[in-house]
Protein backbone atom coordinates (compact mmCIF):
# COMPACT_ATOMS: atom_id res chain seq x y z
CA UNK A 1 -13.20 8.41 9.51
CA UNK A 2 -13.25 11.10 6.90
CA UNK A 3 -11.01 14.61 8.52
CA UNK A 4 -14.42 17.04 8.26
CA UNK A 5 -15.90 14.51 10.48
CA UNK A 6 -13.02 15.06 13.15
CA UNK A 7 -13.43 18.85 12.81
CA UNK A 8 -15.02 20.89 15.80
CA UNK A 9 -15.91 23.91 15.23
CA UNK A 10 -14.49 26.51 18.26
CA UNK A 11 -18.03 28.18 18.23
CA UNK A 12 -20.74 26.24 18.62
CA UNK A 13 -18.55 23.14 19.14
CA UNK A 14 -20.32 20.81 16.83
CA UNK A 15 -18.66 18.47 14.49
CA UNK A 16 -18.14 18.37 10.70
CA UNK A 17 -17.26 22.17 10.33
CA UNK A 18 -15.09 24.95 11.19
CA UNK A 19 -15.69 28.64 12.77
CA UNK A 20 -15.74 29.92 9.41
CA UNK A 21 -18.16 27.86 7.97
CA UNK A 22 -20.84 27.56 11.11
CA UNK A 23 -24.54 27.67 10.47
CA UNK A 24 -24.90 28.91 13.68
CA UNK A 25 -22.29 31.76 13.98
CA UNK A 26 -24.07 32.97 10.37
CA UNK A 27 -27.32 32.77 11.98
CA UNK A 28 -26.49 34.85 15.47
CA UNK A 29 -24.16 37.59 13.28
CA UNK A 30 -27.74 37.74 10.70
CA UNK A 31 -29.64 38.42 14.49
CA UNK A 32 -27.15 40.95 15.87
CA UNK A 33 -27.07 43.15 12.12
CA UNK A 34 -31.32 42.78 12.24
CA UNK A 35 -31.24 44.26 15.84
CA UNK A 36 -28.22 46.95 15.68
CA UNK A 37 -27.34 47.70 11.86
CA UNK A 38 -24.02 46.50 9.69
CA UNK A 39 -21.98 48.99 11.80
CA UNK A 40 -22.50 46.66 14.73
CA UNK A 41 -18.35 45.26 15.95
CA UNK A 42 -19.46 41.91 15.71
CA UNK A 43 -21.14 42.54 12.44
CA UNK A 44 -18.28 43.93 10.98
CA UNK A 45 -15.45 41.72 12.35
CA UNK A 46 -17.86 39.32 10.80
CA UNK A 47 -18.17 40.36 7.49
CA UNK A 48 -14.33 41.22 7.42
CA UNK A 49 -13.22 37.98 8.11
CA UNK A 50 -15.63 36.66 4.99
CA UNK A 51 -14.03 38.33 3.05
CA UNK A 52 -10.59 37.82 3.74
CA UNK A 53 -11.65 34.08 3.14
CA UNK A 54 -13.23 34.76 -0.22
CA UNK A 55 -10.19 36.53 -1.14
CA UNK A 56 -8.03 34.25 -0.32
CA UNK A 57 -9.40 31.42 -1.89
CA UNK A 58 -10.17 33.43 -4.92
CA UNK A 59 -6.31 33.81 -4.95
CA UNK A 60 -5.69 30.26 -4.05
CA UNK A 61 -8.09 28.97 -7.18
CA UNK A 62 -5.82 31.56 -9.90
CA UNK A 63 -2.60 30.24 -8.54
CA UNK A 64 -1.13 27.33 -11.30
CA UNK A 65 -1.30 24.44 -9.79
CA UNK A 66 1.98 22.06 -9.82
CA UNK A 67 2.02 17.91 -9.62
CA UNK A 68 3.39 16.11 -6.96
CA UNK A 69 4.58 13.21 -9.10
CA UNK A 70 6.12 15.14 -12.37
CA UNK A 71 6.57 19.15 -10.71
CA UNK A 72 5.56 20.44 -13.67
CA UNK A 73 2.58 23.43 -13.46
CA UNK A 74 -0.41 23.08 -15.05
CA UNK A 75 -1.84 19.70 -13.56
CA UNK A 76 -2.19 17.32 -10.73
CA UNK A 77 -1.37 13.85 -9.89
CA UNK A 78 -4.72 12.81 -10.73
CA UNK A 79 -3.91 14.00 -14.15
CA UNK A 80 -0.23 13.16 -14.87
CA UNK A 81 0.55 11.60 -18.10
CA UNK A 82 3.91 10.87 -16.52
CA UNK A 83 2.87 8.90 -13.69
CA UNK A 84 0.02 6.86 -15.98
CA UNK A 85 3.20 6.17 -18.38
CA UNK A 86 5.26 4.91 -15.55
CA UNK A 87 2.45 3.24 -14.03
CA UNK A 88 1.62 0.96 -17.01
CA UNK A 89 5.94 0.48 -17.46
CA UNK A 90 5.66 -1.18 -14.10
CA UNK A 91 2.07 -3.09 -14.92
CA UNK A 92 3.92 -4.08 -18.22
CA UNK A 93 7.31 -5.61 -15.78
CA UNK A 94 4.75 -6.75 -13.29
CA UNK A 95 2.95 -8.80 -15.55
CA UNK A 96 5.95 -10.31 -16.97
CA UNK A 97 7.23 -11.03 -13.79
CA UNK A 98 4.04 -12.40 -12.42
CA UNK A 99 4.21 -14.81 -15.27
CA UNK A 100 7.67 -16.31 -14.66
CA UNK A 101 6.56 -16.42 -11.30
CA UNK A 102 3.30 -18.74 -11.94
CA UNK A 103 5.14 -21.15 -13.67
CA UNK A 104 8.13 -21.32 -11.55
CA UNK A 105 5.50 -22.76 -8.51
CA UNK A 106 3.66 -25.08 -10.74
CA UNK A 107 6.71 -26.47 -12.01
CA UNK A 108 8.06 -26.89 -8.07
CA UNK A 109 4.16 -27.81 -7.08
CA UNK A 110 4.54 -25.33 -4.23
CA UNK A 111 0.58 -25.01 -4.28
CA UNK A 112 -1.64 -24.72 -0.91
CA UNK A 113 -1.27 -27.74 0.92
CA UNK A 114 2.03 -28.72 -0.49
CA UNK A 115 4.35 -30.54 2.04
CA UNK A 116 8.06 -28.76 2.31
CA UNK A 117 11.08 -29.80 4.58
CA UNK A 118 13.14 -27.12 6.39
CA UNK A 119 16.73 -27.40 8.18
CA UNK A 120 17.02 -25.47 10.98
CA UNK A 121 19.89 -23.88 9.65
CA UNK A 122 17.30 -21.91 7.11
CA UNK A 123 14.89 -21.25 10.40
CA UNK A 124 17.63 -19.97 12.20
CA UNK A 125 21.04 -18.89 10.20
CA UNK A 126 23.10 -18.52 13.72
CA UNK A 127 23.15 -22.49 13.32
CA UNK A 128 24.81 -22.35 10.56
CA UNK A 129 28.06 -22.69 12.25
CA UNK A 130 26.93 -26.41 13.82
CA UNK A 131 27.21 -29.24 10.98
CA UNK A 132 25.59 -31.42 13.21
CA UNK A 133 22.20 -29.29 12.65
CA UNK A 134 22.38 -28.63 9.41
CA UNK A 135 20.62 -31.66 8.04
CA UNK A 136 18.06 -32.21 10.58
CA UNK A 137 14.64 -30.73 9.48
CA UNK A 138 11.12 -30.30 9.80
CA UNK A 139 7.59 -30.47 8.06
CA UNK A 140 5.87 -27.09 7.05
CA UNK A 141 2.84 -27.07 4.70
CA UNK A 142 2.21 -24.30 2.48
CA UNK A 143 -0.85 -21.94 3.19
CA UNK A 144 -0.87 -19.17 0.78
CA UNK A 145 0.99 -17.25 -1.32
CA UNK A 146 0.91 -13.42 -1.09
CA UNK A 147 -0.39 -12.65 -4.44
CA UNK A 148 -1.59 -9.34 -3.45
CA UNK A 149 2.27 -7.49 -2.17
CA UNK A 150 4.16 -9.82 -5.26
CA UNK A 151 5.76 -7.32 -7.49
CA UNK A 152 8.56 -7.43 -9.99
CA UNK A 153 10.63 -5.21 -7.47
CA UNK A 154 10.08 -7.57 -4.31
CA UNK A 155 10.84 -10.71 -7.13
CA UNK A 156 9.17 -13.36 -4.97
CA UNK A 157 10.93 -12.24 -1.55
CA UNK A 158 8.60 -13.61 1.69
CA UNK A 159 5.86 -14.61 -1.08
CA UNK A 160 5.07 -18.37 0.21
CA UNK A 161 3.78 -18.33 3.71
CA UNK A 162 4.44 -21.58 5.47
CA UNK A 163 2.73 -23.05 8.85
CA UNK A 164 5.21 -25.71 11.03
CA UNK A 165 3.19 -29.49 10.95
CA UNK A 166 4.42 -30.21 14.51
CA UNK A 167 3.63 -26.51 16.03
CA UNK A 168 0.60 -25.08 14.01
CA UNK A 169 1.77 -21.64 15.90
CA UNK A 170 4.71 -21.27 14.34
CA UNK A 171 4.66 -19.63 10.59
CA UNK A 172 7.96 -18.55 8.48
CA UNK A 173 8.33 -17.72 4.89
CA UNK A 174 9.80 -18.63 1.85
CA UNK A 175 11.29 -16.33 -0.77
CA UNK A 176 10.83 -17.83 -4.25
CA UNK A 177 12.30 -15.96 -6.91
CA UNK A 178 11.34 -17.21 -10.53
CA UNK A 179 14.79 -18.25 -11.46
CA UNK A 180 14.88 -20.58 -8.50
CA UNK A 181 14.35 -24.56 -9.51
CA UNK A 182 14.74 -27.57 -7.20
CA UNK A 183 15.51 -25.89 -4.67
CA UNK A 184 17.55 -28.80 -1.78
CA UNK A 185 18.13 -29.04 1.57
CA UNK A 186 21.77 -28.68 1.42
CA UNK A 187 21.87 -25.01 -1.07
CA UNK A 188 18.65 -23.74 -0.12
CA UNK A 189 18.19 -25.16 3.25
CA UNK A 190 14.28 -26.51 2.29
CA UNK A 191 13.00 -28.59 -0.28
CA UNK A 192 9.47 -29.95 -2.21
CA UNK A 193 8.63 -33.03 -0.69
CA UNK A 194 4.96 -33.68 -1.60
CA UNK A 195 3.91 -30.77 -4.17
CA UNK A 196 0.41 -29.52 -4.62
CA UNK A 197 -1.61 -27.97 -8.06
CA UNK A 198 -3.87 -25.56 -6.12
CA UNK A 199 -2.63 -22.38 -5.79
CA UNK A 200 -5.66 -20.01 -5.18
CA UNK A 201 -4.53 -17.10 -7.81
CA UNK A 202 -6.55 -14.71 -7.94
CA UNK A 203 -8.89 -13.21 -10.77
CA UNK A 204 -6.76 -10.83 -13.40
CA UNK A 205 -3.61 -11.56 -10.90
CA UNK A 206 -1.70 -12.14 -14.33
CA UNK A 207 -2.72 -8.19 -15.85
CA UNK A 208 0.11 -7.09 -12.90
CA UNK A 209 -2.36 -4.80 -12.24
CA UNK A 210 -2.20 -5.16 -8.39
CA UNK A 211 0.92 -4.92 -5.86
CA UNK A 212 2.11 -1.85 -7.59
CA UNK A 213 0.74 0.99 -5.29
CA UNK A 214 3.92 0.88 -2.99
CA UNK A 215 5.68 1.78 -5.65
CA UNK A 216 3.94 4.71 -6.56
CA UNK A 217 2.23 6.21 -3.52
CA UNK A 218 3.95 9.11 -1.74
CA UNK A 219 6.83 9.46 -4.15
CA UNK A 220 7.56 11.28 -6.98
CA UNK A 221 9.54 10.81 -10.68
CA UNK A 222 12.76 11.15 -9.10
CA UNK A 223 11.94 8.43 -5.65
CA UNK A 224 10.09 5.72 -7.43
CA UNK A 225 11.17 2.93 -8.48
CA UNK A 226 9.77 0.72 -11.43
């Protein structure tokens, strides 16, 4: 819901304007200076008030304006030629990224459907400590991968969503950085056992295009991070 649609105005109590803006108010001042003249107190609060407003927003509109991103005067954010260069830096690491990425998966086969084994010790590092538990594992087949959130910031972290053969309920994920081949049970605590070609990527996912607003939105040249 848009914020002028959650205003209510404190005269006529409609919504979708303010006191200063009501149709209404306008209309019952225009009645009161037709019936008793300008000099009228209401009539003159009235037209005070206006023009305060105008005034102000006059001086509002001559004041330079300053970007959020880059704090320099003269523009906004929309308009930053910083923030469009350091946007297309991180499409230009993104896309490079995303690449690596791509054929790190097809090389494992870690497409939907593919079948991985998990120790427990990788479900649950307090186990780590028990030998005995280390080697035991279970089935998990691949769902999706989260193509939309994958940056080259995140590299791969939580990016393979997995769902537990024996206990459809329980889901866990895998982080699958591009410099990670065979991955075993005994390093990495899961492993490829049946691997799968389909992998569902998306249209353009390649440009690195997408997954990059987190990096941008409510920060500036100094927070960011590409």
């Amino acid at each position: 819901m848009s914020s002028a649609k959650t205003v209510v105005c404190s005269y006529c109590h409609t919504r979708g304007h303010n006191r200063q803006t009501c149709p209404q108010l306008r209309a019952d001042i225009g009645r009161i200076e037709e019936q008793h003249g300008k000099e009228h107190p209401l009539v003159k609060e009235y037209a005070t008030n206006r023009a305060s407003i105008s005034k102000s927003a006059s001086k509002r509109a001559k004041m330079p304006r300053s970007c959020t991103y880059c704090h320099t005067l003269g523009h906004n954010r929309r308009t930053c030629v910083v923030l469009g260069h350091d946007k297309e830096i991180a499409r230009m690491k993104n896309a490079a990224f995303r690449e690596r990425y791509l054929d790190n998966i097809k090389e494992l086969g870690l497409g939907i459907g593919a079948m991985v084994r998990m120790t427990r010790r990788h479900m649950n590092p307090r186990l780590s400590n028990k030998p005995e538990l280390e080697a035991a594992g279970s089935l998990w087949m691949v769902l999706q991968h989260e193509w939309d959130t994958l940056n080259h910031i995140n590299g791969g972290e939580r990016s393979v969503l997995c769902q537990q053969i024996s206990n459809v309920g329980r889901r866990t994920y895998l982080t699958v950085p591009p410099n990670l081949h065979a991955p075993t049970m005994r390093v990495n605590g899961w492993e490829v056992i049946s691997p799968s070609h389909d992998f569902g990527m998306p249209d353009g996912w390649l440009s690195g295009d997408t997954g990059l607003r987190a990096l941008f939105e409510n920060r500036d040249k100094d927070s960011r991070t590409i």
